[in-house]
PDB file of N, CA and C in Angstrom:
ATOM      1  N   UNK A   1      15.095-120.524  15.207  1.00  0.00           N
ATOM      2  CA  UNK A   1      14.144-119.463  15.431  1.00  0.00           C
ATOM      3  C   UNK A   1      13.554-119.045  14.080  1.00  0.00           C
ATOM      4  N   UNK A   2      12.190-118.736  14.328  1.00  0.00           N
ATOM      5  CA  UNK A   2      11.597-117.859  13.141  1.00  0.00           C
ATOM      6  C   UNK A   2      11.535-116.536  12.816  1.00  0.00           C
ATOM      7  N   UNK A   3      12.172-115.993  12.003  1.00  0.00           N
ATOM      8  CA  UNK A   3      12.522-114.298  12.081  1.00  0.00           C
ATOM      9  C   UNK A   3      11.764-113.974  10.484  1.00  0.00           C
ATOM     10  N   UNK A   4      10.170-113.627  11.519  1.00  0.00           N
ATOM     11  CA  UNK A   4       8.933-113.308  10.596  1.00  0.00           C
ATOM     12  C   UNK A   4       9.441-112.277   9.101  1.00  0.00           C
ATOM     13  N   UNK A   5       9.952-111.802  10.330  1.00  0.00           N
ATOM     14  CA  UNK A   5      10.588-110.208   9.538  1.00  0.00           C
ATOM     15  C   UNK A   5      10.711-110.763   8.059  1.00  0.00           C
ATOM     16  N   UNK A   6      11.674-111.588   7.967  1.00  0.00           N
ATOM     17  CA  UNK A   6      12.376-112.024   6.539  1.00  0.00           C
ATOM     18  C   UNK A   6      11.799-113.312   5.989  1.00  0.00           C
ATOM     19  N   UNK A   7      10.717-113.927   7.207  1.00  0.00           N
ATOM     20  CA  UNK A   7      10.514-115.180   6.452  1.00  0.00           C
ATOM     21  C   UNK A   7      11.479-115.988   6.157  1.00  0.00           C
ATOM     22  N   UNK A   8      12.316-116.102   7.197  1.00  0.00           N
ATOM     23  CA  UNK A   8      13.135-117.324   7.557  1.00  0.00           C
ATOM     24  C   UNK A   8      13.828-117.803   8.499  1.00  0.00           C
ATOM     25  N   UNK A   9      14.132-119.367   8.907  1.00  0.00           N
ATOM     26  CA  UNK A   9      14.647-120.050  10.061  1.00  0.00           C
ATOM     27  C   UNK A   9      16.201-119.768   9.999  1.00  0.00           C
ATOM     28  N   UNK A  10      16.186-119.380  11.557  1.00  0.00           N
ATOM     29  CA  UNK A  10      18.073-118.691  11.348  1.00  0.00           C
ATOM     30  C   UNK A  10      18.135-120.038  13.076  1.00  0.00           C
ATOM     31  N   UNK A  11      19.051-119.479  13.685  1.00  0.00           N
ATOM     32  CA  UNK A  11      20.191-120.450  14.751  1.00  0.00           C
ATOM     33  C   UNK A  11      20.447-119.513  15.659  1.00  0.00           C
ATOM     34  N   UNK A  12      20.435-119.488  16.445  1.00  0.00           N
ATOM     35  CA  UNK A  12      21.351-118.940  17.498  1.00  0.00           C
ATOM     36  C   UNK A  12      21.877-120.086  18.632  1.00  0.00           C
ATOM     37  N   UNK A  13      23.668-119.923  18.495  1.00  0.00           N
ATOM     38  CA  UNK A  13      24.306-120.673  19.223  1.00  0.00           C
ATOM     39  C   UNK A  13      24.811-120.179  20.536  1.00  0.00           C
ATOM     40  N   UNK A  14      24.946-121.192  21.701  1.00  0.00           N
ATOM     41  CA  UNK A  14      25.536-120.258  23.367  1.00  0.00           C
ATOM     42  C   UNK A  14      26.519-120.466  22.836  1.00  0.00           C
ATOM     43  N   UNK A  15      27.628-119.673  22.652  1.00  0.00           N
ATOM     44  CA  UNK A  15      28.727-119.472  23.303  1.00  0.00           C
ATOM     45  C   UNK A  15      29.661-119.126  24.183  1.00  0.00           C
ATOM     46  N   UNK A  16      30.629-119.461  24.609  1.00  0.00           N
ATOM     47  CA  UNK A  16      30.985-121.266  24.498  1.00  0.00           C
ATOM     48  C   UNK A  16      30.398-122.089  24.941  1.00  0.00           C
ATOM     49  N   UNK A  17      29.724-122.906  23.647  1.00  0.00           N
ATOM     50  CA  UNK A  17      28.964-123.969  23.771  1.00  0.00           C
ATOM     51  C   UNK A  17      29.837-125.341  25.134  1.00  0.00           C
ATOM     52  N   UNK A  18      31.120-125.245  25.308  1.00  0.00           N
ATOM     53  CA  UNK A  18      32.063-125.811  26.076  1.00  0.00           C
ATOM     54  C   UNK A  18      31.731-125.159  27.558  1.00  0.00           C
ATOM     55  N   UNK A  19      31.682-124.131  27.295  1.00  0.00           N
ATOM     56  CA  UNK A  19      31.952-123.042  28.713  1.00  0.00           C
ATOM     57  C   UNK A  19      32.863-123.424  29.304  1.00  0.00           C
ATOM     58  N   UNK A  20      33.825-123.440  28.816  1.00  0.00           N
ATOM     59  CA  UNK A  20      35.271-123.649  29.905  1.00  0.00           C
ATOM     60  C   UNK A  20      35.330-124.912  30.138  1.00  0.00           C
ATOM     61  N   UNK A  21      34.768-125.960  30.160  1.00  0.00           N
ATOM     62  CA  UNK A  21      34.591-127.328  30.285  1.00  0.00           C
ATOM     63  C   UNK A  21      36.034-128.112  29.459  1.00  0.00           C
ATOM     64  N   UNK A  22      36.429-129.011  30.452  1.00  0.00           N
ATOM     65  CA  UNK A  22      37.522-129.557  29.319  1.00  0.00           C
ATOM     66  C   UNK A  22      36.936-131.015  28.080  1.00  0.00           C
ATOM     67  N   UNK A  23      37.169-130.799  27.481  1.00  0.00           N
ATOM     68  CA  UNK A  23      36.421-131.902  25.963  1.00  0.00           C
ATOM     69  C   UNK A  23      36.737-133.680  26.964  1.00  0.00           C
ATOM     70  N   UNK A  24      35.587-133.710  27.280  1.00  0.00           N
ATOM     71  CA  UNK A  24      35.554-135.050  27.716  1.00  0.00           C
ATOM     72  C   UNK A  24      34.313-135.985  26.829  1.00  0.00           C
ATOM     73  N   UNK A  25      34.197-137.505  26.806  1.00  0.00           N
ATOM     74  CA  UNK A  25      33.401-137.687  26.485  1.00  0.00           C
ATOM     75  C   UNK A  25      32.010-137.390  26.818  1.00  0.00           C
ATOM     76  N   UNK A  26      31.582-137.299  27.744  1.00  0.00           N
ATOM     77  CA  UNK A  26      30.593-136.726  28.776  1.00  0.00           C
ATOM     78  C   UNK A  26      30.036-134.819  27.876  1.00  0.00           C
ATOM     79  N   UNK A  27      31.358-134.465  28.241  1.00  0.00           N
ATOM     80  CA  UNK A  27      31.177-133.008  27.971  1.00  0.00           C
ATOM     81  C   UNK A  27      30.751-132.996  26.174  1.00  0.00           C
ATOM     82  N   UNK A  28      31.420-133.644  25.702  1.00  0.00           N
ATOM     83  CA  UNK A  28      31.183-133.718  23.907  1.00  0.00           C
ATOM     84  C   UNK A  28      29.606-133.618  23.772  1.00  0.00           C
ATOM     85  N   UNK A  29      29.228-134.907  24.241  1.00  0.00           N
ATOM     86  CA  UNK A  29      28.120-135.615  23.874  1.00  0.00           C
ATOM     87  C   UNK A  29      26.737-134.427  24.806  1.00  0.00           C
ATOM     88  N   UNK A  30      27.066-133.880  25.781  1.00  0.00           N
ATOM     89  CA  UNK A  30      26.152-133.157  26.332  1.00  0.00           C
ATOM     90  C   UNK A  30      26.234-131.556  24.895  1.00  0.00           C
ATOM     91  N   UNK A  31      27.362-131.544  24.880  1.00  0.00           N
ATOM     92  CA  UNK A  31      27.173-130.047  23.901  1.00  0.00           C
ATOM     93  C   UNK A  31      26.450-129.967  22.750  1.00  0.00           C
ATOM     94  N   UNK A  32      26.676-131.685  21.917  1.00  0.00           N
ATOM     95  CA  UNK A  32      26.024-131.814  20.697  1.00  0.00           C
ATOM     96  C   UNK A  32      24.653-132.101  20.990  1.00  0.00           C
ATOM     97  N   UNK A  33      24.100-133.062  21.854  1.00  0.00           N
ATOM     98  CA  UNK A  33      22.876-132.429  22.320  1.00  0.00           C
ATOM     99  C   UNK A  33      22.040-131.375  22.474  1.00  0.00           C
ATOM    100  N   UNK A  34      22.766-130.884  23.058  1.00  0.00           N
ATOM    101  CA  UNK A  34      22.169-129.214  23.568  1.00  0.00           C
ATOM    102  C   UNK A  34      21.925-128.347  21.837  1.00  0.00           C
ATOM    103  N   UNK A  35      22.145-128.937  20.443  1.00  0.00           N
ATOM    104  CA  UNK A  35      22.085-128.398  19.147  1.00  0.00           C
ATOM    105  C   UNK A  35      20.594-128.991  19.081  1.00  0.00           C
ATOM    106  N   UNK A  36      19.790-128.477  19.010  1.00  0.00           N
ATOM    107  CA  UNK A  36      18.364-128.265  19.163  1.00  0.00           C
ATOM    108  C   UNK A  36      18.381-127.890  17.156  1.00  0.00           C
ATOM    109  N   UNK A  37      17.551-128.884  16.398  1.00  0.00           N
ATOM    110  CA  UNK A  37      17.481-128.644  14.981  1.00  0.00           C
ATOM    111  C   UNK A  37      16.376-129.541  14.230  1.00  0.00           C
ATOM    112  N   UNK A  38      15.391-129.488  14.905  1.00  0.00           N
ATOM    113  CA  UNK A  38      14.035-130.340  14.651  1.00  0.00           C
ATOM    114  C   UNK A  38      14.124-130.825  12.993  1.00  0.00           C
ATOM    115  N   UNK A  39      14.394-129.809  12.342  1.00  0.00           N
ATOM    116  CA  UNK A  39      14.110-130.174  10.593  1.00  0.00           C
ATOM    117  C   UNK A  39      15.304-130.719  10.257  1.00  0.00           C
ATOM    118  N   UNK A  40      16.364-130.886  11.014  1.00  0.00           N
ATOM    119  CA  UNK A  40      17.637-131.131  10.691  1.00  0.00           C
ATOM    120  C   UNK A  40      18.753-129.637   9.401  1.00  0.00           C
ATOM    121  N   UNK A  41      17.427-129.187   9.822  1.00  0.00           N
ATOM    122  CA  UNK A  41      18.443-127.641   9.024  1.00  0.00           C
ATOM    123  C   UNK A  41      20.037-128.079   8.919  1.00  0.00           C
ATOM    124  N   UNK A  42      20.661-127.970  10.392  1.00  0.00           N
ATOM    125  CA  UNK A  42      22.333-128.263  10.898  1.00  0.00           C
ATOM    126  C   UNK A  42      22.930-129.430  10.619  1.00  0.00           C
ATOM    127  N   UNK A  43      22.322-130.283  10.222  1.00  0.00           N
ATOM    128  CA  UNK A  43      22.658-131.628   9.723  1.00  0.00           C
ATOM    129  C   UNK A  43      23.681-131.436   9.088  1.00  0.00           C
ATOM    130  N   UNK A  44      24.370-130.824   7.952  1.00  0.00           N
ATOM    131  CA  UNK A  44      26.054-130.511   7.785  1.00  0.00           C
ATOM    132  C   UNK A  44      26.550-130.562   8.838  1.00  0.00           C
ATOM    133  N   UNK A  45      26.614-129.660   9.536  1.00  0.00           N
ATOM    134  CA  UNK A  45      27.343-129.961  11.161  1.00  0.00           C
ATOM    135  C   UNK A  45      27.658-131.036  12.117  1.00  0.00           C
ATOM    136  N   UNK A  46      26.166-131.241  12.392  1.00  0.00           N
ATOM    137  CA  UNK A  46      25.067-131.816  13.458  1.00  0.00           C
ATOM    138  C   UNK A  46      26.111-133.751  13.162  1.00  0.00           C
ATOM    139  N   UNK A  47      26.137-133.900  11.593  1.00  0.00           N
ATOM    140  CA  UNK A  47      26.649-135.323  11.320  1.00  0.00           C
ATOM    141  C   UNK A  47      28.224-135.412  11.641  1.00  0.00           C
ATOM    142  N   UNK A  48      28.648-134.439  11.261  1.00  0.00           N
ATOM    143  CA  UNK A  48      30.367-134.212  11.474  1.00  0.00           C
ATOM    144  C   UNK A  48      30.480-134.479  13.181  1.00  0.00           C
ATOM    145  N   UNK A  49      29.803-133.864  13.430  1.00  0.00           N
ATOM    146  CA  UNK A  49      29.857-133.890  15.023  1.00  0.00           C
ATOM    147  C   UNK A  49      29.402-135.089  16.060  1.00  0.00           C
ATOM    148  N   UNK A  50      28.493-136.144  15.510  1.00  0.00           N
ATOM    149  CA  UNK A  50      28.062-137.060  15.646  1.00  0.00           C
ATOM    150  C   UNK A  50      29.158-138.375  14.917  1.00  0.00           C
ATOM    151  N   UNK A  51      29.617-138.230  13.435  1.00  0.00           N
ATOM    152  CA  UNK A  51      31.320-138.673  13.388  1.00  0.00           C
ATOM    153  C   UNK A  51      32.287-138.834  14.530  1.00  0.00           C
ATOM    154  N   UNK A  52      32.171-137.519  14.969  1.00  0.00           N
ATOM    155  CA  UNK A  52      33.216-137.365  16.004  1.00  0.00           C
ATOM    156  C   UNK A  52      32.795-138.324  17.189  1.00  0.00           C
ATOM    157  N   UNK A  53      31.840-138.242  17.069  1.00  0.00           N
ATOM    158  CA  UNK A  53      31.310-138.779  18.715  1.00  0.00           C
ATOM    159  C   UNK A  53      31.618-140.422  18.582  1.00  0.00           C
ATOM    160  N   UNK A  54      31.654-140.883  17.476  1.00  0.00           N
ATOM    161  CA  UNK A  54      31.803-142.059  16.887  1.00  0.00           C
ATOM    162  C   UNK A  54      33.772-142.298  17.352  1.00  0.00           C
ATOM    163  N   UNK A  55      34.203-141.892  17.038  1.00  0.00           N
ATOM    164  CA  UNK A  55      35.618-141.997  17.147  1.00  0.00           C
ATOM    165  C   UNK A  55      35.396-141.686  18.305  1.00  0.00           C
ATOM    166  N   UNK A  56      35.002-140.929  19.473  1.00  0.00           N
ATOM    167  CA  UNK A  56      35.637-141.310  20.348  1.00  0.00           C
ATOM    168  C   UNK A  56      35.428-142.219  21.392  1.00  0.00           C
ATOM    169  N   UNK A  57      34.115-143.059  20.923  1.00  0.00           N
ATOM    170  CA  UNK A  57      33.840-144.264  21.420  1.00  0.00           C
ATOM    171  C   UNK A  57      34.324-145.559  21.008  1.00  0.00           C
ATOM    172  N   UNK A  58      35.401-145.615  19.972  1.00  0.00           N
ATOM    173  CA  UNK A  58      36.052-146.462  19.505  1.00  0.00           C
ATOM    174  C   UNK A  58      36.826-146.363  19.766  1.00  0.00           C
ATOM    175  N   UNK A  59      37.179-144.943  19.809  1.00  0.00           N
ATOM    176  CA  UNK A  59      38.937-144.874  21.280  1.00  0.00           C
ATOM    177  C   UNK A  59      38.513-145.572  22.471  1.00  0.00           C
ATOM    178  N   UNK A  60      37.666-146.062  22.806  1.00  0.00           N
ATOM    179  CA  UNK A  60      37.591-146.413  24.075  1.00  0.00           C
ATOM    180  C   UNK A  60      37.729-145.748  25.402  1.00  0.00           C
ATOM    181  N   UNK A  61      37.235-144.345  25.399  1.00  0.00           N
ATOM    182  CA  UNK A  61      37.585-143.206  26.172  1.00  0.00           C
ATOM    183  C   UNK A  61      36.425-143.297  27.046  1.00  0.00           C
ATOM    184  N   UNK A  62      37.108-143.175  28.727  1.00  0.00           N
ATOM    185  CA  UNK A  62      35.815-143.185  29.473  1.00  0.00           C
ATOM    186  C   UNK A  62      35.011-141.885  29.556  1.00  0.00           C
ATOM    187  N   UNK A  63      33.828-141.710  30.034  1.00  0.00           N
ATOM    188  CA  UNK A  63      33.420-140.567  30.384  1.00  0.00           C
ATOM    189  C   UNK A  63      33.875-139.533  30.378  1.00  0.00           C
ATOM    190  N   UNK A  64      34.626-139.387  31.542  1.00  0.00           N
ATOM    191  CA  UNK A  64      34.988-138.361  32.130  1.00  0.00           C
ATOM    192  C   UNK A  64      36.612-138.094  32.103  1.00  0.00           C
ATOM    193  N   UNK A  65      37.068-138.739  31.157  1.00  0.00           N
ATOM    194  CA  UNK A  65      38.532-138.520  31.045  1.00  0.00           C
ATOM    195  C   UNK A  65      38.719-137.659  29.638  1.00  0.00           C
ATOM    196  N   UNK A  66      39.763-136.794  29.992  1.00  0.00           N
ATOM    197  CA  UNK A  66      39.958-135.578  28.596  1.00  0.00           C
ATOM    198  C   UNK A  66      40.109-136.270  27.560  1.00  0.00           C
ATOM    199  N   UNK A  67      39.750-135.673  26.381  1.00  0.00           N
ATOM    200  CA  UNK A  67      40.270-136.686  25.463  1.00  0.00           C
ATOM    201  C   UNK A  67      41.877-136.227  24.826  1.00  0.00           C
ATOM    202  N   UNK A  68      42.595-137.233  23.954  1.00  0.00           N
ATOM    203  CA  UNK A  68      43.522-137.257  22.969  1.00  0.00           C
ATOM    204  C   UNK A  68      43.917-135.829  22.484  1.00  0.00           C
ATOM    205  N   UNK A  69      44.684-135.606  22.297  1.00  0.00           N
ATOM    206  CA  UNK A  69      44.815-134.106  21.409  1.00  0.00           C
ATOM    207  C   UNK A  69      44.506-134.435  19.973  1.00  0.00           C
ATOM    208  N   UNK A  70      44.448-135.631  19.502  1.00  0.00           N
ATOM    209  CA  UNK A  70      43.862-135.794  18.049  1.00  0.00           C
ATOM    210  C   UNK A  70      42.541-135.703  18.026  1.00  0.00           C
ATOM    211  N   UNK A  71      41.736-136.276  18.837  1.00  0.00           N
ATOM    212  CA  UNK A  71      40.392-135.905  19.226  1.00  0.00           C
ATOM    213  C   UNK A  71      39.925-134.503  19.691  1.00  0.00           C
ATOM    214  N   UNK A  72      40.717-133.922  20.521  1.00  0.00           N
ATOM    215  CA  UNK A  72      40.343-133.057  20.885  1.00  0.00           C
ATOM    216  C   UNK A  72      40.834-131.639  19.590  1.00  0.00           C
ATOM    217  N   UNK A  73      41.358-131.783  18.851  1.00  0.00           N
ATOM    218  CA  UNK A  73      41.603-130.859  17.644  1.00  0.00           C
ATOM    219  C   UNK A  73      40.417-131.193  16.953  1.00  0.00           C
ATOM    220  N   UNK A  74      40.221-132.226  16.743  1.00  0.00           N
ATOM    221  CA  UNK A  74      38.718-132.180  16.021  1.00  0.00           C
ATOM    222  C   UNK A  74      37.738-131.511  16.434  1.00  0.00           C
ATOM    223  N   UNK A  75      37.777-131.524  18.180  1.00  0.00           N
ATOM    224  CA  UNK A  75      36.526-131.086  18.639  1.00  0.00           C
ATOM    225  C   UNK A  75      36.252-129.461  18.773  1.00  0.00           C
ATOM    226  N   UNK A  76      37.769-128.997  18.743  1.00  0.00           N
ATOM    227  CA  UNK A  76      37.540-128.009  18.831  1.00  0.00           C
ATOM    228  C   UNK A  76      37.871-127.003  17.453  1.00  0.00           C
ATOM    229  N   UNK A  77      37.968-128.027  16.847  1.00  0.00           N
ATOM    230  CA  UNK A  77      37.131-127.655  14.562  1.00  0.00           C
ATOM    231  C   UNK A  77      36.262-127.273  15.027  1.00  0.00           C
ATOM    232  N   UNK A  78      34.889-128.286  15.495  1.00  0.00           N
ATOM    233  CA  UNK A  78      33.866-128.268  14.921  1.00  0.00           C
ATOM    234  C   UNK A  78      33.424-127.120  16.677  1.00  0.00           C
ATOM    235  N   UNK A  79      33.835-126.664  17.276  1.00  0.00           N
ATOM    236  CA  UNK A  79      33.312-125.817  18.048  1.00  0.00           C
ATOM    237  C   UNK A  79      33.907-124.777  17.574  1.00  0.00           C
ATOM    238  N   UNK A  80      35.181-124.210  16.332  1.00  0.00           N
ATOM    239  CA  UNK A  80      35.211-122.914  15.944  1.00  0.00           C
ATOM    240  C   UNK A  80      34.442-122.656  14.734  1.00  0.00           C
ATOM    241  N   UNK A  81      33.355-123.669  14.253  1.00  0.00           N
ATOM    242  CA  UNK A  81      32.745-123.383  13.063  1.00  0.00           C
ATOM    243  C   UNK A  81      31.247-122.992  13.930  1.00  0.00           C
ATOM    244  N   UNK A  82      31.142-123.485  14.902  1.00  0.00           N
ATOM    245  CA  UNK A  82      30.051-122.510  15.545  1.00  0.00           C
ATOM    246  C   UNK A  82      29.487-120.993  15.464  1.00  0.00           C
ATOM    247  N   UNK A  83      30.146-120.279  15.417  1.00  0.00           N
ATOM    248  CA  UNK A  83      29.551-118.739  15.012  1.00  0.00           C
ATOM    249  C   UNK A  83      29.119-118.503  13.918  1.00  0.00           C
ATOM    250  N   UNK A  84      29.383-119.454  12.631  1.00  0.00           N
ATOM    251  CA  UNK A  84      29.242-119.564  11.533  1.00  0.00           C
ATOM    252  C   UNK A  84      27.489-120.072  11.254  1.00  0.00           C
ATOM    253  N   UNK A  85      27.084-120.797  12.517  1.00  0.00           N
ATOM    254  CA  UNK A  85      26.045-121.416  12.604  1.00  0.00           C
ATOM    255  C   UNK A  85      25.036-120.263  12.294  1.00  0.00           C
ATOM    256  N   UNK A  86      25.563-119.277  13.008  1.00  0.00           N
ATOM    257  CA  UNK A  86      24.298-117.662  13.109  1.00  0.00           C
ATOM    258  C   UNK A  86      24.135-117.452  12.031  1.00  0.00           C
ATOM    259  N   UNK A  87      24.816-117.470  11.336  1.00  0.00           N
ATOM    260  CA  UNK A  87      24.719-116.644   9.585  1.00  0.00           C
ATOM    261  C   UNK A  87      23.876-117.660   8.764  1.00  0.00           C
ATOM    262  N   UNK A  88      23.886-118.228   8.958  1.00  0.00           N
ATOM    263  CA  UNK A  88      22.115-119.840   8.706  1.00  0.00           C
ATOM    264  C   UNK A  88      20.773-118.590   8.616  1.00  0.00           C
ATOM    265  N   UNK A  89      20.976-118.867   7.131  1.00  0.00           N
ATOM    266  CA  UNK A  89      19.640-118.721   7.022  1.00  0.00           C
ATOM    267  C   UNK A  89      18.430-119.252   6.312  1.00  0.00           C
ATOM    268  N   UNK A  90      17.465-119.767   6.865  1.00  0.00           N
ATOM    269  CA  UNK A  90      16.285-121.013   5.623  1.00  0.00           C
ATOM    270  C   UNK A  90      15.356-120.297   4.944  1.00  0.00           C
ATOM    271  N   UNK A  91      15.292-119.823   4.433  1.00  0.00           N
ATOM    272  CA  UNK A  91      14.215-119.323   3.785  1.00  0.00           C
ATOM    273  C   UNK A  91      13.028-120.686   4.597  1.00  0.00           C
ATOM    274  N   UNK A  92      11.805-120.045   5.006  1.00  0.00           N
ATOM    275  CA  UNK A  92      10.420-120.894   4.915  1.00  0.00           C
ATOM    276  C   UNK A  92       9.693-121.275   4.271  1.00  0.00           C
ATOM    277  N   UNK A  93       9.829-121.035   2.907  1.00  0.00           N
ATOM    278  CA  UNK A  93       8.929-121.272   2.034  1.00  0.00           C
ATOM    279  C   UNK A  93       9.900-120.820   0.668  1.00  0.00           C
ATOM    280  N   UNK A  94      10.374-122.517   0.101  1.00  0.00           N
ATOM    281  CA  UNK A  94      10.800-122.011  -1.680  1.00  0.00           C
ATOM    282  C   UNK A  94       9.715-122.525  -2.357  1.00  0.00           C
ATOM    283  N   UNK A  95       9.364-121.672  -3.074  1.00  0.00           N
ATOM    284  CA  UNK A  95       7.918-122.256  -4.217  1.00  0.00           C
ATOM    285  C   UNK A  95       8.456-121.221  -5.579  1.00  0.00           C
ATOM    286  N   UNK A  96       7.996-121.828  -6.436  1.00  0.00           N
ATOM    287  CA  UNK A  96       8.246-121.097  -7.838  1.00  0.00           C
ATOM    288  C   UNK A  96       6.264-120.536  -7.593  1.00  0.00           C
ATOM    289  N   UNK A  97       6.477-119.648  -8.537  1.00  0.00           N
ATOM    290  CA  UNK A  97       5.021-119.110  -8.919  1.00  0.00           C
ATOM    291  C   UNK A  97       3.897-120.274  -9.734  1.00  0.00           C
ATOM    292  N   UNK A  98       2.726-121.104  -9.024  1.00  0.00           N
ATOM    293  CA  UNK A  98       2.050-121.851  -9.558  1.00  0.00           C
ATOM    294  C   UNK A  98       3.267-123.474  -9.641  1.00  0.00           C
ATOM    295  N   UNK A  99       3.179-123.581  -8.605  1.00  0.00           N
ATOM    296  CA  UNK A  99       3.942-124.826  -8.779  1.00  0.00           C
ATOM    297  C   UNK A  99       3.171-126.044  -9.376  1.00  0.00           C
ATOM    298  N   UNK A 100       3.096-127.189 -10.227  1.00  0.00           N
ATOM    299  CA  UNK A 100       2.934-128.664 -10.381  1.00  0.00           C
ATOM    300  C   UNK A 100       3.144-129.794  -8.985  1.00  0.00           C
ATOM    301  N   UNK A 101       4.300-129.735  -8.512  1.00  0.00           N
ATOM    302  CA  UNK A 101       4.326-130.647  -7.863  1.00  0.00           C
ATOM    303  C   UNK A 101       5.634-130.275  -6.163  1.00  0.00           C
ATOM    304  N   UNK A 102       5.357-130.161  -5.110  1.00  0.00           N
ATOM    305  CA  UNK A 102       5.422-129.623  -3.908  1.00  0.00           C
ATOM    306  C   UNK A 102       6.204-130.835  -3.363  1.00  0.00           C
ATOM    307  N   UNK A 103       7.757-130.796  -2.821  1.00  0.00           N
ATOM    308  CA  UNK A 103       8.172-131.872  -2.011  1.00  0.00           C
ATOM    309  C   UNK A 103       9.236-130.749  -1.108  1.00  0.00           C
ATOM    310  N   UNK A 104       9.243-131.311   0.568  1.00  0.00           N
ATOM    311  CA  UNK A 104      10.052-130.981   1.135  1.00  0.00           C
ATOM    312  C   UNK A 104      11.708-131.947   1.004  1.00  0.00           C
ATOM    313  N   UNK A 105      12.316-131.930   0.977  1.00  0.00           N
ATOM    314  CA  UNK A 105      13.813-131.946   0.977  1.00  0.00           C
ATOM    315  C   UNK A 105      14.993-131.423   2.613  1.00  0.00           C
ATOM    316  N   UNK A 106      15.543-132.454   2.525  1.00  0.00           N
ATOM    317  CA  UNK A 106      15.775-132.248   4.036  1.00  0.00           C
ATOM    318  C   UNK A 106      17.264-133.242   4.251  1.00  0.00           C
ATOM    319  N   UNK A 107      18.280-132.666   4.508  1.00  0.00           N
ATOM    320  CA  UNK A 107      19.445-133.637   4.353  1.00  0.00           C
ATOM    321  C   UNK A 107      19.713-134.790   5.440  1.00  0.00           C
TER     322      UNK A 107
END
């Protein structure tokens, strides 16, 4: 979101992004989806979480079956660093006064 006010891109996350759902492959892969981040702002996250998604397709885990408790401790890392997401804030515009030369940067 754009919060004119301050002139900068902040996040707002649903929580629980899970909603009671038990961590399946199915359920993983629909939640990290649902992280909506066009510029890749969340990309710290967004990759950790996409890691994850990686392991658990090399576990060989079907769909719809819970995952591992080693997997599933991971997953639910990266769903308690979620609230943390809100406190994101981008500034829209870094420029020094009279800049030379203008590049966006983007991880």
């Amino acid at each position: 979101m754009w919060e004119a006010e301050r002139d900068v891109f902040t996040f707002q996350v649903q929580q629980p992004l899970m909603d009671n759902k038990s961590p399946t492959k199915r359920n993983v892969l629909c939640a990290i989806a649902s992280l909506f981040a066009p510029h890749q702002f969340l990309a710290p996250f967004t990759v950790r979480a996409n890691i994850l998604m990686q392991e658990i397709w090399i576990a060989g885990i079907d769909w719809d079956d819970e995952l591992p408790e080693n997997l599933k401790a991971k997953w639910e890392k990266r769903v308690s660093e979620l609230p943390q997401l809100s406190k994101v804030a981008i500034p829209r515009c870094l420029r020094r006064p009279n800049p030379v030369d203008i590049e966006l940067h983007l991880f």
